[in-house]
C-alpha atoms as a PDB file:
ATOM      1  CA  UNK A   1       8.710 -17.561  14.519  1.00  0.00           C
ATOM      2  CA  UNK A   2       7.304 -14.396  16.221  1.00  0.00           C
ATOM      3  CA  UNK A   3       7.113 -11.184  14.160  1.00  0.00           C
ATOM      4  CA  UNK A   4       9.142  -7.849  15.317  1.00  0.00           C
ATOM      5  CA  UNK A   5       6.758  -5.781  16.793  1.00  0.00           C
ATOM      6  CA  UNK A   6       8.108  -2.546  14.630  1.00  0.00           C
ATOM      7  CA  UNK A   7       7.048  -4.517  11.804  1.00  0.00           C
ATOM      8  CA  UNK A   8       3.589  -5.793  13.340  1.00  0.00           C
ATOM      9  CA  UNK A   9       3.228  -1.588  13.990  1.00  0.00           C
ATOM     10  CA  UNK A  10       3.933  -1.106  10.186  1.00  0.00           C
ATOM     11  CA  UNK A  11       1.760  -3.728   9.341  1.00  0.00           C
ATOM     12  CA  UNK A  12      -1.111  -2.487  11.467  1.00  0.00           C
ATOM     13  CA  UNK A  13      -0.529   1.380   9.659  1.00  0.00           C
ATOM     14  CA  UNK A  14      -0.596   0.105   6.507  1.00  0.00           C
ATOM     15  CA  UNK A  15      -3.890  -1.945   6.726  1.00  0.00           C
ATOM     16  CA  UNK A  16      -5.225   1.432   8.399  1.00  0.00           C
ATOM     17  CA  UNK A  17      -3.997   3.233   5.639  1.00  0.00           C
ATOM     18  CA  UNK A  18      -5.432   0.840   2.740  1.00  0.00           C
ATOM     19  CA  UNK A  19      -8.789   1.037   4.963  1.00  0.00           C
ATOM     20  CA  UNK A  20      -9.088   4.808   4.695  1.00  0.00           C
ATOM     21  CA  UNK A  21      -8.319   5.053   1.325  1.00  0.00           C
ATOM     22  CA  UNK A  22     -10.554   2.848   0.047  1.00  0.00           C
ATOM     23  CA  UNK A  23     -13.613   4.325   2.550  1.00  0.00           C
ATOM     24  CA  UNK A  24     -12.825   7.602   1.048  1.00  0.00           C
ATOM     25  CA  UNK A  25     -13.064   6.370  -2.601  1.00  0.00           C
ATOM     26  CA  UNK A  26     -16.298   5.342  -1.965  1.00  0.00           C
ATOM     27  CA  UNK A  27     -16.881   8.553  -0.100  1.00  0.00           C
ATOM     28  CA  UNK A  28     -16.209  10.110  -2.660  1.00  0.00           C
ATOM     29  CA  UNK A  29     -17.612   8.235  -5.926  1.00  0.00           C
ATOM     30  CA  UNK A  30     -20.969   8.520  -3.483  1.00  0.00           C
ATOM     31  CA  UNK A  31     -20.842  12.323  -3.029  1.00  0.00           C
ATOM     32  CA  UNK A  32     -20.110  12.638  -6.891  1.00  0.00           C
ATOM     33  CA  UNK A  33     -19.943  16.163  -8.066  1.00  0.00           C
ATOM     34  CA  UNK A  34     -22.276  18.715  -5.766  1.00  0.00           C
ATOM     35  CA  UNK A  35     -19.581  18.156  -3.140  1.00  0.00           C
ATOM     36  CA  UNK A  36     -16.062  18.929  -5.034  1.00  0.00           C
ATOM     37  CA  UNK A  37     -14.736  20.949  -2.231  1.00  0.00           C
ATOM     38  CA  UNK A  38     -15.083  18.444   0.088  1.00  0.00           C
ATOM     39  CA  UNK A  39     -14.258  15.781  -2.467  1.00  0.00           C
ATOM     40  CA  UNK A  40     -10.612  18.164  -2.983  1.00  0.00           C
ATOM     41  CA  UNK A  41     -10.261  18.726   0.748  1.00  0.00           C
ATOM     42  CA  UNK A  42     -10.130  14.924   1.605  1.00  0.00           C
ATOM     43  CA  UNK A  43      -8.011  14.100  -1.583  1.00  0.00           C
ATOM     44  CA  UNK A  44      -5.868  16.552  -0.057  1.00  0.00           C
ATOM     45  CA  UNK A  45      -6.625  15.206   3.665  1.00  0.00           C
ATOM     46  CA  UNK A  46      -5.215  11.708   2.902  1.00  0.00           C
ATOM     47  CA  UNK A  47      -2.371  12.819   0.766  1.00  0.00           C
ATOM     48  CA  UNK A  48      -1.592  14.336   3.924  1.00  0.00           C
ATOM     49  CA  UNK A  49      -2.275  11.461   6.060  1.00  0.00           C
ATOM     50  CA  UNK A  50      -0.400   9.036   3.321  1.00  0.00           C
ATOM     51  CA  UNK A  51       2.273  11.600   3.882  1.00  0.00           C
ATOM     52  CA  UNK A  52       2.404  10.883   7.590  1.00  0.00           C
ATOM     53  CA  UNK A  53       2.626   7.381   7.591  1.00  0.00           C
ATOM     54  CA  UNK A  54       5.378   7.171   4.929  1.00  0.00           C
ATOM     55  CA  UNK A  55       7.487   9.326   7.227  1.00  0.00           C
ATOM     56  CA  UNK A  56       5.993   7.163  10.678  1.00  0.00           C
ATOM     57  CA  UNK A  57       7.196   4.035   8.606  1.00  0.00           C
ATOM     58  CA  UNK A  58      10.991   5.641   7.741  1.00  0.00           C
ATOM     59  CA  UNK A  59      10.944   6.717  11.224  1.00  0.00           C
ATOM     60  CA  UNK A  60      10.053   3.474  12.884  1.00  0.00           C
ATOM     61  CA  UNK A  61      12.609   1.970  10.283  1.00  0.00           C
ATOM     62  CA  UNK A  62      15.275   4.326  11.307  1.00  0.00           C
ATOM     63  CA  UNK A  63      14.470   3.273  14.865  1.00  0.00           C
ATOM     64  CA  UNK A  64      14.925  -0.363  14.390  1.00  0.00           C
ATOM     65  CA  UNK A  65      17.670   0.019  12.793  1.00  0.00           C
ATOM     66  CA  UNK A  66      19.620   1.718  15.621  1.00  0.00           C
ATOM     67  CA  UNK A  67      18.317  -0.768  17.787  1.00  0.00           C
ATOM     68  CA  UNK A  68      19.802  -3.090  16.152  1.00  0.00           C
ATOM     69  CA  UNK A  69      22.900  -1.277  16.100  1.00  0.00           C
ATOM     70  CA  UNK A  70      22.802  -0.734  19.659  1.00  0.00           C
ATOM     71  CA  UNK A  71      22.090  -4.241  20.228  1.00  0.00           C
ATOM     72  CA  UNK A  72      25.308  -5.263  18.253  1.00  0.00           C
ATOM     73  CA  UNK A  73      27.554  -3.216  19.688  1.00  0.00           C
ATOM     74  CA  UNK A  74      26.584  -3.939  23.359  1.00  0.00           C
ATOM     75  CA  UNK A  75      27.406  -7.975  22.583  1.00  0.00           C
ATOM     76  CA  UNK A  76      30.819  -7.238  21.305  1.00  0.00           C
END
């Protein structure tokens, strides 16, 4: 059974996601505490990013989902 490709895409964003996150924690636990702005300003750089793919994911949803709708309606 092949895989949708939306959900291969949401696959792919979420690995990239985990990947970056964890990088950064060790970023971060490296840089320790001389570096707290930078530490704070990519906390607040991949709550942003996290941000972005949750709404990429809903959006890609969303997409499928009216393809599928689309789909159904044209075999009727």
């Amino acid at each position: 059974m092949h895989e949708c490709p939306v959900q291969h895409v949401t696959m792919v964003i979420m690995q990239v996601q985990a990947t970056f996150a964890g990088g950064l924690s060790e970023h971060l636990q490296a840089a320790g505490g001389a570096n707290a702005g930078v530490a704070a300003s990519l906390r607040e750089s991949l709550g942003t990013a996290s941000q972005l793919v949750d709404d990429l994911k809903a959006d890609i949803h969303e997409g499928q989902n009216k393809l599928i709708q689309l789909a159904a309606s044209k075999s009727e």
